[in-house]
PDB file of N, CA and C in Angstrom:
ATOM      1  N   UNK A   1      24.684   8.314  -3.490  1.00  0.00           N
ATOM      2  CA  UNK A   1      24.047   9.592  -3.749  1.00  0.00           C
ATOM      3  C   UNK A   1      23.727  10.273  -2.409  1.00  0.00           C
ATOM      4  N   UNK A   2      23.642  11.734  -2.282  1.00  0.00           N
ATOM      5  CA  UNK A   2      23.635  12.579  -1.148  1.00  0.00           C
ATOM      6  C   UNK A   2      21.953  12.595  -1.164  1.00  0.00           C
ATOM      7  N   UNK A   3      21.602  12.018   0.248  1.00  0.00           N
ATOM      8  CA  UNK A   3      20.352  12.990   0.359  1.00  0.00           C
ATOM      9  C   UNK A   3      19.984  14.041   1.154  1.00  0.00           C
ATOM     10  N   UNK A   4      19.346  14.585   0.841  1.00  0.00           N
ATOM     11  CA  UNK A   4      19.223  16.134   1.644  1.00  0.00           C
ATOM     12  C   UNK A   4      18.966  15.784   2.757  1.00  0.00           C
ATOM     13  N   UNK A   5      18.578  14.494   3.810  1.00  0.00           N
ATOM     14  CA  UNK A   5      18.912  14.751   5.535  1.00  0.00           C
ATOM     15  C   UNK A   5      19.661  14.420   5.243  1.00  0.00           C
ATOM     16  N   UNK A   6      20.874  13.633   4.516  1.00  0.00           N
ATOM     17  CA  UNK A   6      22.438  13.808   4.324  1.00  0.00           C
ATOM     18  C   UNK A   6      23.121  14.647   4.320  1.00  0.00           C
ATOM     19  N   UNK A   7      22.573  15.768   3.482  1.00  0.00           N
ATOM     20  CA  UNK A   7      23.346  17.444   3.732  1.00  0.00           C
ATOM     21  C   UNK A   7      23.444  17.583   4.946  1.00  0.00           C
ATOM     22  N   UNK A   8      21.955  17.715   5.121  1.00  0.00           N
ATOM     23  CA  UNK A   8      21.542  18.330   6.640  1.00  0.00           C
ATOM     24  C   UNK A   8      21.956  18.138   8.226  1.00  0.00           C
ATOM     25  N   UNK A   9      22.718  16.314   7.951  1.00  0.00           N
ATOM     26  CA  UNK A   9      22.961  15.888   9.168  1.00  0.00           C
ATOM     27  C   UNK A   9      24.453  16.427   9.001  1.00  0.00           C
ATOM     28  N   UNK A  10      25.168  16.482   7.920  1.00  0.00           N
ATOM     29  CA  UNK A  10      26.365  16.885   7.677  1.00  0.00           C
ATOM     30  C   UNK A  10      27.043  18.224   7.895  1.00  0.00           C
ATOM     31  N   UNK A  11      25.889  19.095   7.476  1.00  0.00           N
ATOM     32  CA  UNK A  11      25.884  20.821   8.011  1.00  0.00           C
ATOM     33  C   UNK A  11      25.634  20.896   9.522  1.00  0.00           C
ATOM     34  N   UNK A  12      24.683  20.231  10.055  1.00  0.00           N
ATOM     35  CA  UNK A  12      24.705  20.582  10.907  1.00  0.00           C
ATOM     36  C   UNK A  12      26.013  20.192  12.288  1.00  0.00           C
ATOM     37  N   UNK A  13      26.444  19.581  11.583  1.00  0.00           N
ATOM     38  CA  UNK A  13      27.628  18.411  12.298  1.00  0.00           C
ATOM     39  C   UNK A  13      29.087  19.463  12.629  1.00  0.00           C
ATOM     40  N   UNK A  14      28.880  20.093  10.765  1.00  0.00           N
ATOM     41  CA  UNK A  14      29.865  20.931  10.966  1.00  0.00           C
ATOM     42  C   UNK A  14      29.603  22.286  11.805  1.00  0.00           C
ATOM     43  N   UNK A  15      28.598  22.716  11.778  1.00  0.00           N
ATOM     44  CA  UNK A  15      28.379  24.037  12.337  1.00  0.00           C
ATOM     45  C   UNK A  15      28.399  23.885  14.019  1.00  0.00           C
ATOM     46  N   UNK A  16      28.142  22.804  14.545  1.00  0.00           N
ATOM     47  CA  UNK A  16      27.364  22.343  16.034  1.00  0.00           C
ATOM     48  C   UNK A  16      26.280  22.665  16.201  1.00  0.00           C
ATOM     49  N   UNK A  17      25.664  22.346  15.468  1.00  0.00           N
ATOM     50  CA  UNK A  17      24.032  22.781  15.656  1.00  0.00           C
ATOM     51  C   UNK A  17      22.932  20.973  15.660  1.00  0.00           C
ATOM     52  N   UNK A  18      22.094  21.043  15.335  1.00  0.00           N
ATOM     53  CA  UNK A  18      21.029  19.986  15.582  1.00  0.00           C
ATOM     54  C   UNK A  18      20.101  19.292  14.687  1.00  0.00           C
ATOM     55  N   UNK A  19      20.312  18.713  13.791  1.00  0.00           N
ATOM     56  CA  UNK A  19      19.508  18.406  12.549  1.00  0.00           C
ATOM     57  C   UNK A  19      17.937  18.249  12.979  1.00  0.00           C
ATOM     58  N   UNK A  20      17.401  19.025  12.941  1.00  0.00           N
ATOM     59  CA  UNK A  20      15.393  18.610  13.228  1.00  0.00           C
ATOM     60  C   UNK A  20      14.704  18.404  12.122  1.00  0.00           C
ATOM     61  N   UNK A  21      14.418  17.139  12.592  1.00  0.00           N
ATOM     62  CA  UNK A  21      13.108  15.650  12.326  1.00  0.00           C
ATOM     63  C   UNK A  21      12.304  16.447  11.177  1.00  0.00           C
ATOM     64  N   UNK A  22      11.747  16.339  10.369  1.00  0.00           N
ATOM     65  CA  UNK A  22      10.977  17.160   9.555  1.00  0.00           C
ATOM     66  C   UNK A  22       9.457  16.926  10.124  1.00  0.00           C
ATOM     67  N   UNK A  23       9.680  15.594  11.072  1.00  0.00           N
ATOM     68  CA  UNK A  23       8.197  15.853  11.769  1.00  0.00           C
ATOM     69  C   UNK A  23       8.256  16.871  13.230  1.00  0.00           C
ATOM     70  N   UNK A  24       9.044  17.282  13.534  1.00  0.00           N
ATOM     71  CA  UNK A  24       8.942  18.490  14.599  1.00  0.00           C
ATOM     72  C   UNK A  24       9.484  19.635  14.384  1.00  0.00           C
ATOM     73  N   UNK A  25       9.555  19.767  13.199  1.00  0.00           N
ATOM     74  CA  UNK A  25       9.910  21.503  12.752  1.00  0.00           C
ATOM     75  C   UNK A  25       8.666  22.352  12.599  1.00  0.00           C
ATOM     76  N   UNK A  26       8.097  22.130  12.529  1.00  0.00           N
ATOM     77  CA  UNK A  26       6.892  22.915  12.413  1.00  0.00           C
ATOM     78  C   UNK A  26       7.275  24.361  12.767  1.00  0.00           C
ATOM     79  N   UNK A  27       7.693  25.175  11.817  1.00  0.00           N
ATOM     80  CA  UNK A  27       8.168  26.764  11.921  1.00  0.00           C
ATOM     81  C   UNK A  27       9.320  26.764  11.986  1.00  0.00           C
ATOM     82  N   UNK A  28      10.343  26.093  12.519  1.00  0.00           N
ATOM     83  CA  UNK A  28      11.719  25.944  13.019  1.00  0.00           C
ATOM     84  C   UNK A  28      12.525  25.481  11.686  1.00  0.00           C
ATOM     85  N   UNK A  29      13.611  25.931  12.007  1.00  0.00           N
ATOM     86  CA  UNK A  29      14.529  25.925  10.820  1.00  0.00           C
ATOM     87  C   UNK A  29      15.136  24.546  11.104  1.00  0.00           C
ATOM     88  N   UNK A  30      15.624  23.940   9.623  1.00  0.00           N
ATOM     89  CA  UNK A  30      16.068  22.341   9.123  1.00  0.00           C
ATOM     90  C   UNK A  30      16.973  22.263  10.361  1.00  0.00           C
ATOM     91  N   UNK A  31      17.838  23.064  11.026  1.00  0.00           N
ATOM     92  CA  UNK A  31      19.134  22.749  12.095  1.00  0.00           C
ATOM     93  C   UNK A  31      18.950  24.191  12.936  1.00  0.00           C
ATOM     94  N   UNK A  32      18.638  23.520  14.332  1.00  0.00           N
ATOM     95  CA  UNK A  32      18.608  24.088  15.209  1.00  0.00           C
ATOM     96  C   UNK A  32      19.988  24.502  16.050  1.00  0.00           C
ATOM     97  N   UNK A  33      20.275  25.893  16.285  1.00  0.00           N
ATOM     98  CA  UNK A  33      21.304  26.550  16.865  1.00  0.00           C
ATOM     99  C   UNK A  33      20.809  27.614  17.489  1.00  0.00           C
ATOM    100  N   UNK A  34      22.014  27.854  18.302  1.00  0.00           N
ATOM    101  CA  UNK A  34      21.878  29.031  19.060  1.00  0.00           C
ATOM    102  C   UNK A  34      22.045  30.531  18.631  1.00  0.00           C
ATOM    103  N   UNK A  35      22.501  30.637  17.836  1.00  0.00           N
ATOM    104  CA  UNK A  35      22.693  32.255  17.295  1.00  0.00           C
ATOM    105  C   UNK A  35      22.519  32.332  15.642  1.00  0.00           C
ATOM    106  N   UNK A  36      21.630  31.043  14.895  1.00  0.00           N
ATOM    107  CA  UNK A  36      21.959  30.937  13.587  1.00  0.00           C
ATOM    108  C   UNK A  36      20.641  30.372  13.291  1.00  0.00           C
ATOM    109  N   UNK A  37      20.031  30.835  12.495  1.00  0.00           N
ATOM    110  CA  UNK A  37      18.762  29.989  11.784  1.00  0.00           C
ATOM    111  C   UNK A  37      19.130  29.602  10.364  1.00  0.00           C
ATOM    112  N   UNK A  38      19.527  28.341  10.230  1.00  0.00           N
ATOM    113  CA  UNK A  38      19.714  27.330   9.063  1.00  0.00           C
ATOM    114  C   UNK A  38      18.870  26.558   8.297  1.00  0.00           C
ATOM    115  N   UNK A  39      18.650  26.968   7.033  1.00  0.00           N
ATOM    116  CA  UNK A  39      17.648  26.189   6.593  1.00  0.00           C
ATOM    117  C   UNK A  39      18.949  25.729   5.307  1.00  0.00           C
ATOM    118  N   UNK A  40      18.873  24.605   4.934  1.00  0.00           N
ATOM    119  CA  UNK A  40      19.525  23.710   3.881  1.00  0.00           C
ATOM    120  C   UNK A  40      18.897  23.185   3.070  1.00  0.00           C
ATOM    121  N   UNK A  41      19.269  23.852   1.623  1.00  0.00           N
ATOM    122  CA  UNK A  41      18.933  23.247   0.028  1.00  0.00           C
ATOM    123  C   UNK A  41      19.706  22.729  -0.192  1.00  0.00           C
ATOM    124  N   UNK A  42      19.398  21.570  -0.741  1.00  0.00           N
ATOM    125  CA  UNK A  42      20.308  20.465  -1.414  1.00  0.00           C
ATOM    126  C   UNK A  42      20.020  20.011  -2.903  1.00  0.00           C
ATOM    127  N   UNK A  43      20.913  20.260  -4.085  1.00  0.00           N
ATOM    128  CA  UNK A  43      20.034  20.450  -5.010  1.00  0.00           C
ATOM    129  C   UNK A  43      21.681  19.906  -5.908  1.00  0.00           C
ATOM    130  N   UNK A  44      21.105  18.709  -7.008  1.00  0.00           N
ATOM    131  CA  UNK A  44      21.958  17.768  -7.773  1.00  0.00           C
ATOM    132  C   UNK A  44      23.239  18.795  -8.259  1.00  0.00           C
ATOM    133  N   UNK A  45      22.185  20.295  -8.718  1.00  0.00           N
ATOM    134  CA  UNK A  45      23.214  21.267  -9.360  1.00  0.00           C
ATOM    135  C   UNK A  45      23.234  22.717  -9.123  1.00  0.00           C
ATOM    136  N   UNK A  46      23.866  23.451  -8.772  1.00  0.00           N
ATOM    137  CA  UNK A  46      23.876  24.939  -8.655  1.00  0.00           C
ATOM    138  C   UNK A  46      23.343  25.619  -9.884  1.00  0.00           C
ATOM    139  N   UNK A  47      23.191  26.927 -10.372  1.00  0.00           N
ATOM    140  CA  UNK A  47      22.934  27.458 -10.807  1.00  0.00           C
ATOM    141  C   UNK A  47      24.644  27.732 -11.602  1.00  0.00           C
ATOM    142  N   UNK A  48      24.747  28.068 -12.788  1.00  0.00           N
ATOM    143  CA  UNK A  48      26.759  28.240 -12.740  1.00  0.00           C
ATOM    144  C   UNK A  48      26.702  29.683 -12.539  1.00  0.00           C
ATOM    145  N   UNK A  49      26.065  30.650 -13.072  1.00  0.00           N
ATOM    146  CA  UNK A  49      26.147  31.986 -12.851  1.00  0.00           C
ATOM    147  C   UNK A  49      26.552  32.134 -11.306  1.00  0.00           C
ATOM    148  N   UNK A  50      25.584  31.563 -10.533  1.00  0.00           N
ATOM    149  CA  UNK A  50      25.945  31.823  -9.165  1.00  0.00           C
ATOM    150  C   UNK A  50      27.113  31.207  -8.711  1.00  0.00           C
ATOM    151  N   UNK A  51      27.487  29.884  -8.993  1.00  0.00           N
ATOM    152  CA  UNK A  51      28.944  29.577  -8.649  1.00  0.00           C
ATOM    153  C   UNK A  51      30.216  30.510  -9.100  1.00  0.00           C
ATOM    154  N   UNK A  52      30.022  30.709 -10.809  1.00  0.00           N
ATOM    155  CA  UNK A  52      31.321  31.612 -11.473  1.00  0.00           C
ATOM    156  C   UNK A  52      31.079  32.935 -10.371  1.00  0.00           C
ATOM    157  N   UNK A  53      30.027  33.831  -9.847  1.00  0.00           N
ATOM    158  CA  UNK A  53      29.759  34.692  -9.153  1.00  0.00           C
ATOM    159  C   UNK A  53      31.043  34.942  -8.087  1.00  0.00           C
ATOM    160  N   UNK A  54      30.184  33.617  -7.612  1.00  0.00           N
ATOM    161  CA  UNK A  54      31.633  33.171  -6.199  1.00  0.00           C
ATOM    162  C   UNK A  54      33.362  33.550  -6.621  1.00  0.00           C
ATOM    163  N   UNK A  55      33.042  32.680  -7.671  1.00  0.00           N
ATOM    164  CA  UNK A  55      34.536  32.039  -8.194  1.00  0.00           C
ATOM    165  C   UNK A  55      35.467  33.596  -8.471  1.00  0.00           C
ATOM    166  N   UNK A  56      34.527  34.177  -8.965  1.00  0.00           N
ATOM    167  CA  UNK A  56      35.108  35.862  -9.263  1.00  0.00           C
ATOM    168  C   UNK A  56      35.614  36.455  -8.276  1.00  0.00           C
ATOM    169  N   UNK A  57      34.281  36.486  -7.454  1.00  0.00           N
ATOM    170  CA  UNK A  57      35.072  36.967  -5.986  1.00  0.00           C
ATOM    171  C   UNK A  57      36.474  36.618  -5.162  1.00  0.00           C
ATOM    172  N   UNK A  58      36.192  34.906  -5.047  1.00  0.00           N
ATOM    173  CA  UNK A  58      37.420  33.963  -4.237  1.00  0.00           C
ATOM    174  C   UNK A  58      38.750  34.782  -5.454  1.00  0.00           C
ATOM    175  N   UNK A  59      38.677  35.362  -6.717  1.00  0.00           N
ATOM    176  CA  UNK A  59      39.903  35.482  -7.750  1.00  0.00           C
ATOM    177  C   UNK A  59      40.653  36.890  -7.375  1.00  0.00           C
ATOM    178  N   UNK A  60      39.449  37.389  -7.180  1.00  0.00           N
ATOM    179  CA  UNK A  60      39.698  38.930  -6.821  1.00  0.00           C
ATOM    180  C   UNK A  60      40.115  39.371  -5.167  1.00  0.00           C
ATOM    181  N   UNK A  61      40.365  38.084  -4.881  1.00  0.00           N
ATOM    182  CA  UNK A  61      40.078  38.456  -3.275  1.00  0.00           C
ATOM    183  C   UNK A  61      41.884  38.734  -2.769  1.00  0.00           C
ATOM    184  N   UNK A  62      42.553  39.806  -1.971  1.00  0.00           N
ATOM    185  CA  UNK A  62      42.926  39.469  -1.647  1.00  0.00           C
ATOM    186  C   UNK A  62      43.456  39.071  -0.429  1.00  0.00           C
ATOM    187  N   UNK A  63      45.052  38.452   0.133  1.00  0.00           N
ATOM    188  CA  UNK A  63      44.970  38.173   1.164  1.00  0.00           C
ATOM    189  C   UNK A  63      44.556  38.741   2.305  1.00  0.00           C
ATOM    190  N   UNK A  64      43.813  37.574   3.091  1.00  0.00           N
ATOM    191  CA  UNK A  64      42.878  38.218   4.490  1.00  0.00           C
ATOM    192  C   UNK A  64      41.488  38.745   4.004  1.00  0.00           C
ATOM    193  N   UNK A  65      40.958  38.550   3.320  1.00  0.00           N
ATOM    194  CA  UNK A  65      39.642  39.021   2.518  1.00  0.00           C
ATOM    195  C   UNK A  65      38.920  37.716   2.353  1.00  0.00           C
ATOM    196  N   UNK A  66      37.702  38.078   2.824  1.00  0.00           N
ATOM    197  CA  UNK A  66      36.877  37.035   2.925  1.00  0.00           C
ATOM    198  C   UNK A  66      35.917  36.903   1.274  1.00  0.00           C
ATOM    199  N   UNK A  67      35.848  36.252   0.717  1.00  0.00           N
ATOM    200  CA  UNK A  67      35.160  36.798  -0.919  1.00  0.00           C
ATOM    201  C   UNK A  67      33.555  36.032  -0.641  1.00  0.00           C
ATOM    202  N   UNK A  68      33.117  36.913  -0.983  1.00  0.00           N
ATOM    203  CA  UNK A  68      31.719  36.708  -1.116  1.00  0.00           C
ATOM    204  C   UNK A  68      31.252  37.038  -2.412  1.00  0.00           C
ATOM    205  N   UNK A  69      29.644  36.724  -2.443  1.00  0.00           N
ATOM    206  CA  UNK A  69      29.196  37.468  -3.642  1.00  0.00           C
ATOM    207  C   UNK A  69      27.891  37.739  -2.950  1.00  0.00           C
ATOM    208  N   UNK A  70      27.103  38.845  -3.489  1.00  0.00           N
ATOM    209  CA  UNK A  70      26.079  39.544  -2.956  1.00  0.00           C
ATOM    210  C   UNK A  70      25.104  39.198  -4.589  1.00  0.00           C
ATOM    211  N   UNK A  71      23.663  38.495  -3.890  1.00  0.00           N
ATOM    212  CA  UNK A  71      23.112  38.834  -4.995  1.00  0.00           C
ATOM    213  C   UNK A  71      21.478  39.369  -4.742  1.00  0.00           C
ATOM    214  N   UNK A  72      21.197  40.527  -5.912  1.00  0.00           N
ATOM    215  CA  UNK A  72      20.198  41.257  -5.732  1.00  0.00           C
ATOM    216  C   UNK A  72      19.562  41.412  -6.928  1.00  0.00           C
ATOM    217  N   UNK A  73      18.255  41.065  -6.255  1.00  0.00           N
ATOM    218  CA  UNK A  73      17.169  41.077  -7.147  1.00  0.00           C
ATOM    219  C   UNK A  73      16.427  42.150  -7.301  1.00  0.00           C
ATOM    220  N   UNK A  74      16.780  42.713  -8.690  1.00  0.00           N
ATOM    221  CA  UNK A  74      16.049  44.079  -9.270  1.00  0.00           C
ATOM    222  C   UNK A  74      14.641  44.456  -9.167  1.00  0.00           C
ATOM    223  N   UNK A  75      14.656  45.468  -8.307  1.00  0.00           N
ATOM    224  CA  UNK A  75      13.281  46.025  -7.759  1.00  0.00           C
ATOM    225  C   UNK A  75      12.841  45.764  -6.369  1.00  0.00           C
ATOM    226  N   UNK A  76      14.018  44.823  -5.882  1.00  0.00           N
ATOM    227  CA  UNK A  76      14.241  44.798  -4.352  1.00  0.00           C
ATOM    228  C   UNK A  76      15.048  46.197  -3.451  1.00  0.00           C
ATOM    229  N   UNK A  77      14.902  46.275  -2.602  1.00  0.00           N
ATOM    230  CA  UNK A  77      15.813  46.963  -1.299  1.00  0.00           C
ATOM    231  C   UNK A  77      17.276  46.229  -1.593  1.00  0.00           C
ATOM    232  N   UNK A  78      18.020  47.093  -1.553  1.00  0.00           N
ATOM    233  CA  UNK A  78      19.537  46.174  -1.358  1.00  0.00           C
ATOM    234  C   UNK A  78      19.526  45.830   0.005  1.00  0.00           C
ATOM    235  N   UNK A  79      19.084  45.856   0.957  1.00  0.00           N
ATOM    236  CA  UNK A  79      18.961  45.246   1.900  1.00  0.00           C
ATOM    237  C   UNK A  79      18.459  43.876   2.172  1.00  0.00           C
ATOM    238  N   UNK A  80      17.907  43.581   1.404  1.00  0.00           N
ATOM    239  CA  UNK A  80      16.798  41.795   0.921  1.00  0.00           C
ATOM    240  C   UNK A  80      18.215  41.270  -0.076  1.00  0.00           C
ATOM    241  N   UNK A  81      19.264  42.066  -0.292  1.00  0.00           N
ATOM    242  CA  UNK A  81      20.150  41.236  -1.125  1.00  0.00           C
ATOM    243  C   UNK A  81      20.565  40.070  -0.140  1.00  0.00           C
ATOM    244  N   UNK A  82      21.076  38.686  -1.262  1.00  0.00           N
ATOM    245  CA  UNK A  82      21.579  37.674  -0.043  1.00  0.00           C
ATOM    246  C   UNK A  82      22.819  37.538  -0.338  1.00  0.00           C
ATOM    247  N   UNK A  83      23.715  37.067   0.396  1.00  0.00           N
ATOM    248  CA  UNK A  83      24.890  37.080   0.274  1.00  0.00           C
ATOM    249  C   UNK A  83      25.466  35.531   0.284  1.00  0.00           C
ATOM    250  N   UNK A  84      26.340  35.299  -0.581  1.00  0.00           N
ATOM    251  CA  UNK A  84      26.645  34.181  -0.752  1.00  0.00           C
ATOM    252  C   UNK A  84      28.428  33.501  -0.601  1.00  0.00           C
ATOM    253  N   UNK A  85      29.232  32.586   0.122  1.00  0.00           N
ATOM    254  CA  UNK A  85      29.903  32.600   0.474  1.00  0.00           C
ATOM    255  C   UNK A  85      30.277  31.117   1.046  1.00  0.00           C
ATOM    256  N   UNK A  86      31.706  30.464   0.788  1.00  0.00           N
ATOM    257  CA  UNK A  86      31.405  28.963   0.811  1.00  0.00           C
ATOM    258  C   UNK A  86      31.477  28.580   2.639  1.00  0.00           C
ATOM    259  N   UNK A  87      31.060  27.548   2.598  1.00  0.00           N
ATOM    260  CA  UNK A  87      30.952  27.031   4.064  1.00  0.00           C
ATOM    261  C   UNK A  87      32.372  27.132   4.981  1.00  0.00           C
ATOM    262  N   UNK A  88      33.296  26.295   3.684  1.00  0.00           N
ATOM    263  CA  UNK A  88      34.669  26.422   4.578  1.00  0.00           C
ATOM    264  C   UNK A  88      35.185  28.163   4.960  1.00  0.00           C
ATOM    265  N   UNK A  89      34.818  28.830   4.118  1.00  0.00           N
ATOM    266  CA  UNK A  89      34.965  30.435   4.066  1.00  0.00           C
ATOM    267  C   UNK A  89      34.550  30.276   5.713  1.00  0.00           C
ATOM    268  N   UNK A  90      33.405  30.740   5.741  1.00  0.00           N
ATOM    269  CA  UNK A  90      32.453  30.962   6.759  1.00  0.00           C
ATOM    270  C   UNK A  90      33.135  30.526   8.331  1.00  0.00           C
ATOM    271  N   UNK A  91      33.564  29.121   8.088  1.00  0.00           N
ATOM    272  CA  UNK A  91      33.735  28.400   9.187  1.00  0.00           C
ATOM    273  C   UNK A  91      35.410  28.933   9.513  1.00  0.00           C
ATOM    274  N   UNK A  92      36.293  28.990   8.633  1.00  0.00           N
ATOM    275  CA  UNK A  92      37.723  29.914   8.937  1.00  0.00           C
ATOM    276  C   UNK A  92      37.355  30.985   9.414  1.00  0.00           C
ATOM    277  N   UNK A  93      36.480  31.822   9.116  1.00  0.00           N
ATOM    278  CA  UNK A  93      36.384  33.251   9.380  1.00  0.00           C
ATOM    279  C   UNK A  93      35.712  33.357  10.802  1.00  0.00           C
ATOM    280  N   UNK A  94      34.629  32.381  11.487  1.00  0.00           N
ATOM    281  CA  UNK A  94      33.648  31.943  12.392  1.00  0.00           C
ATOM    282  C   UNK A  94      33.860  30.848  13.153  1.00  0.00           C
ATOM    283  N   UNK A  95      35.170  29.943  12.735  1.00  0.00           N
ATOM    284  CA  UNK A  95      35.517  29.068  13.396  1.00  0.00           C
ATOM    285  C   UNK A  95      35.426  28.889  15.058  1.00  0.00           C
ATOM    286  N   UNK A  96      36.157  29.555  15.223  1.00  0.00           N
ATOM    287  CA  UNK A  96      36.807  29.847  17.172  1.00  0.00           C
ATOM    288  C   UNK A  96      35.027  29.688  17.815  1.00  0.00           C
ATOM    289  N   UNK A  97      33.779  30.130  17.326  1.00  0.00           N
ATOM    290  CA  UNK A  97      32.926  30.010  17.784  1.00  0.00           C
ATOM    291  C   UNK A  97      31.922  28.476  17.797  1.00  0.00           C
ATOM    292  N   UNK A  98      32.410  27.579  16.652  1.00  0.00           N
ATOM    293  CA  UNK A  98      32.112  26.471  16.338  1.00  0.00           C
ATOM    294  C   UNK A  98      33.329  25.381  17.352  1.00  0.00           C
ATOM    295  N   UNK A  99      34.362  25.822  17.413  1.00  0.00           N
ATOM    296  CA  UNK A  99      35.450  24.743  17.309  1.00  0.00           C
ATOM    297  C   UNK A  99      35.663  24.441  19.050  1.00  0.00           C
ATOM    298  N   UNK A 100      35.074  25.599  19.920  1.00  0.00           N
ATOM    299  CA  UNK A 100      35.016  25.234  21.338  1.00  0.00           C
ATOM    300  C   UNK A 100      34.531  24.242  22.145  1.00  0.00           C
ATOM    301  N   UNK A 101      33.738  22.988  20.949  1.00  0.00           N
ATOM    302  CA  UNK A 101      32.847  22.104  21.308  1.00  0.00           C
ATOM    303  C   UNK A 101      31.587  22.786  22.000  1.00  0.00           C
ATOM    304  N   UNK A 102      31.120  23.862  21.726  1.00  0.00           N
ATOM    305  CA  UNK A 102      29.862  24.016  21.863  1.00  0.00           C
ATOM    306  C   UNK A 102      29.666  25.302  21.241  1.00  0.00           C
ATOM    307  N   UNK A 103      28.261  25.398  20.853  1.00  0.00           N
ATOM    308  CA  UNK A 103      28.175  26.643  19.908  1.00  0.00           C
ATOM    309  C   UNK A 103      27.665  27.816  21.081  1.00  0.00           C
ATOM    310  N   UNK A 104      28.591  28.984  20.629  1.00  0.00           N
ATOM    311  CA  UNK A 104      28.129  30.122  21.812  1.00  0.00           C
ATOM    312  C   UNK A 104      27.363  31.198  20.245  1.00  0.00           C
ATOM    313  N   UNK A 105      27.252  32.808  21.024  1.00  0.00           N
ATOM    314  CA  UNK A 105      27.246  33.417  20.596  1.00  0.00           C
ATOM    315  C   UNK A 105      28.208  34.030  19.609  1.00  0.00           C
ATOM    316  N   UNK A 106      28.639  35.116  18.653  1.00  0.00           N
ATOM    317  CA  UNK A 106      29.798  35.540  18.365  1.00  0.00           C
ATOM    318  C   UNK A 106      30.421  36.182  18.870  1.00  0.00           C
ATOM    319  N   UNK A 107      31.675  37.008  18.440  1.00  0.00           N
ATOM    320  CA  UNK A 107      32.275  37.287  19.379  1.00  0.00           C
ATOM    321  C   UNK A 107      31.825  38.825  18.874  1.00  0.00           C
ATOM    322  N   UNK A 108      31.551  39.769  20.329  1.00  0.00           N
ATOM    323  CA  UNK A 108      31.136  40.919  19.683  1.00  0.00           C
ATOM    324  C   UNK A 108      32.256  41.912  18.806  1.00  0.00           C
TER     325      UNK A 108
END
């Protein structure tokens, strides 16, 4: 079974970032990086709405299109919307900045 410093050491592994101790976070996000504040839920099951969400997007997407899904909560700013999008997505699209063996900034 996965436990969540299991996620955590695992995300952070992939991203190059720093898994922090839950006794020295105090304010600081679960994985420490340089241009990224990461906090990681780890949870037995998703929500499916929010997965099929995804799944719509990745269907509709096409080539060279990154698919996301945006979700917003009614009576919010669409600006507080969060956006949702799978890791491997992220890391193809953001790679070159992870894959240099050290994490920089992006590229402007």
């Amino acid at each position: 079974m996965t436990t969540w410093k299991h996620a955590e050491r695992q995300i952070a592994k992939r991203l190059n970032g720093r898994r922090v101790p839950v006794s020295g976070r105090a304010g600081q996000p679960d994985i420490a990086h340089p241009w990224l504040s990461i906090e990681v839920k780890h949870r037995r099951r998703l929500p499916q709405w929010l997965t099929m969400a995804l799944l719509q997007a990745e269907r509709a997407a096409a080539p060279g299109q990154l698919p996301l899904a945006v979700v917003h909560e009614s009576g919010t700013r669409y600006g507080q919307s969060l956006v949702l999008l799978r890791l491997a997505d992220f890391e193809e699209w953001f790679g070159t900045v992870f894959r240099s063996g050290e994490a920089t900034a992006p590229p402007d």
